[in-house]
C-alpha atoms as a PDB file:
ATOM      1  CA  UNK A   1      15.096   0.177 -16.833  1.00  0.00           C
ATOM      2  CA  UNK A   2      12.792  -0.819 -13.577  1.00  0.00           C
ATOM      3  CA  UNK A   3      13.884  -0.595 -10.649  1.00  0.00           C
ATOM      4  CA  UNK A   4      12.275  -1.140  -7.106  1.00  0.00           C
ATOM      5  CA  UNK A   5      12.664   1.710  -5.618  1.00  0.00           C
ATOM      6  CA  UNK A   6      12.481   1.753  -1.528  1.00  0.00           C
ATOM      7  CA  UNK A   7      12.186   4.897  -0.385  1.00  0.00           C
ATOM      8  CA  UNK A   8      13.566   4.751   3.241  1.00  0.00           C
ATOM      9  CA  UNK A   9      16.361   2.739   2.322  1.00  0.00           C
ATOM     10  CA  UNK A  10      17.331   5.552  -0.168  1.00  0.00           C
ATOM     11  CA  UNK A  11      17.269   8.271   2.499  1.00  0.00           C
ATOM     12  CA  UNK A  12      18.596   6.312   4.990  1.00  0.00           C
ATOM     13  CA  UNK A  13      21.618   5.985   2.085  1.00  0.00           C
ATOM     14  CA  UNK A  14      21.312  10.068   1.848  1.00  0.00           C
ATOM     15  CA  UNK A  15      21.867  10.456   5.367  1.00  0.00           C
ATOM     16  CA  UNK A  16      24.296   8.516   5.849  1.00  0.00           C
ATOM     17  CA  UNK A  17      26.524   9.898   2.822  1.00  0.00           C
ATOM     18  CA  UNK A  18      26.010  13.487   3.717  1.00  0.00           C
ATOM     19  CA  UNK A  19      26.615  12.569   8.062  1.00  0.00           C
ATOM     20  CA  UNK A  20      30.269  12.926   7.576  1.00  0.00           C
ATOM     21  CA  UNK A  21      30.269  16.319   6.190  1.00  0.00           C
ATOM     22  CA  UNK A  22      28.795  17.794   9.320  1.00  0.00           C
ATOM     23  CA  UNK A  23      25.474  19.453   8.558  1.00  0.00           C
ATOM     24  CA  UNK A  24      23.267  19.753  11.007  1.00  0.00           C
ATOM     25  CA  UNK A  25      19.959  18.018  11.220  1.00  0.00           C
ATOM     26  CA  UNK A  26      18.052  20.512   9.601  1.00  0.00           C
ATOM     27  CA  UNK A  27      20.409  20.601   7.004  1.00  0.00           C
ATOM     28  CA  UNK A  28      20.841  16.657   6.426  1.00  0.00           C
ATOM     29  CA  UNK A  29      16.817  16.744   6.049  1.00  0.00           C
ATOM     30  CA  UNK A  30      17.044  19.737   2.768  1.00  0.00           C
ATOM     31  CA  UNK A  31      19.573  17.361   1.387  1.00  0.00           C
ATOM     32  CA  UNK A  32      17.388  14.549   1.950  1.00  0.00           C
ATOM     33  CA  UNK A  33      14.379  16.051   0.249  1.00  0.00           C
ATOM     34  CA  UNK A  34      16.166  17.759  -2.443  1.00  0.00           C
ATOM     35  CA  UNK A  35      17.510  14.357  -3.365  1.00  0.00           C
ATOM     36  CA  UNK A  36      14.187  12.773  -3.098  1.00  0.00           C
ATOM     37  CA  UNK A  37      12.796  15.442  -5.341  1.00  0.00           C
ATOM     38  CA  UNK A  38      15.023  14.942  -7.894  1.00  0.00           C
ATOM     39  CA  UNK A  39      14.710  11.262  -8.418  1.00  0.00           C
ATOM     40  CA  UNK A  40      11.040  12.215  -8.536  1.00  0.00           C
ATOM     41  CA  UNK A  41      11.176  14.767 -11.214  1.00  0.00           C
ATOM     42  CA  UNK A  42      14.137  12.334 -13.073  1.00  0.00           C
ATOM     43  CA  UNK A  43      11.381   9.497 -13.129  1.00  0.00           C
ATOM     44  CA  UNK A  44       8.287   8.387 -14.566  1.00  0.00           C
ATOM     45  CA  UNK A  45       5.506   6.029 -12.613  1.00  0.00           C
ATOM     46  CA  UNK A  46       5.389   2.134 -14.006  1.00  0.00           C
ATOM     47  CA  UNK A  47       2.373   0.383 -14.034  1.00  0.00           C
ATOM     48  CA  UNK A  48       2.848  -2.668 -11.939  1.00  0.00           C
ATOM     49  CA  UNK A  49       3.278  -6.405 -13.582  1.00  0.00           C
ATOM     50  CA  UNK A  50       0.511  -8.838 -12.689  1.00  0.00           C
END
């Protein structure tokens, strides 16, 4: 599967999930990355269609 992957809309989806459990910023941003991260490490790069 391909998908188009934007990758401020998908921490700006992070944040706001994890917002209403009360971590602080700092907090909010490990989540964030750690997230990030594992989409990373869960995908493989796509060679773009011309």
């Amino acid at each position: 599967m391909i998908i188009d992957f934007d990758e401020r809309k998908f921490k700006s989806e992070i944040i706001d999930m994890v917002r209403p459990l009360g971590l602080n910023k700092r907090q909010i941003e490990q989540v964030v990355s750690q997230a990030l991260l594992a989409v990373r490490r869960s995908s493989s790069p796509v060679a773009p269609r011309c």
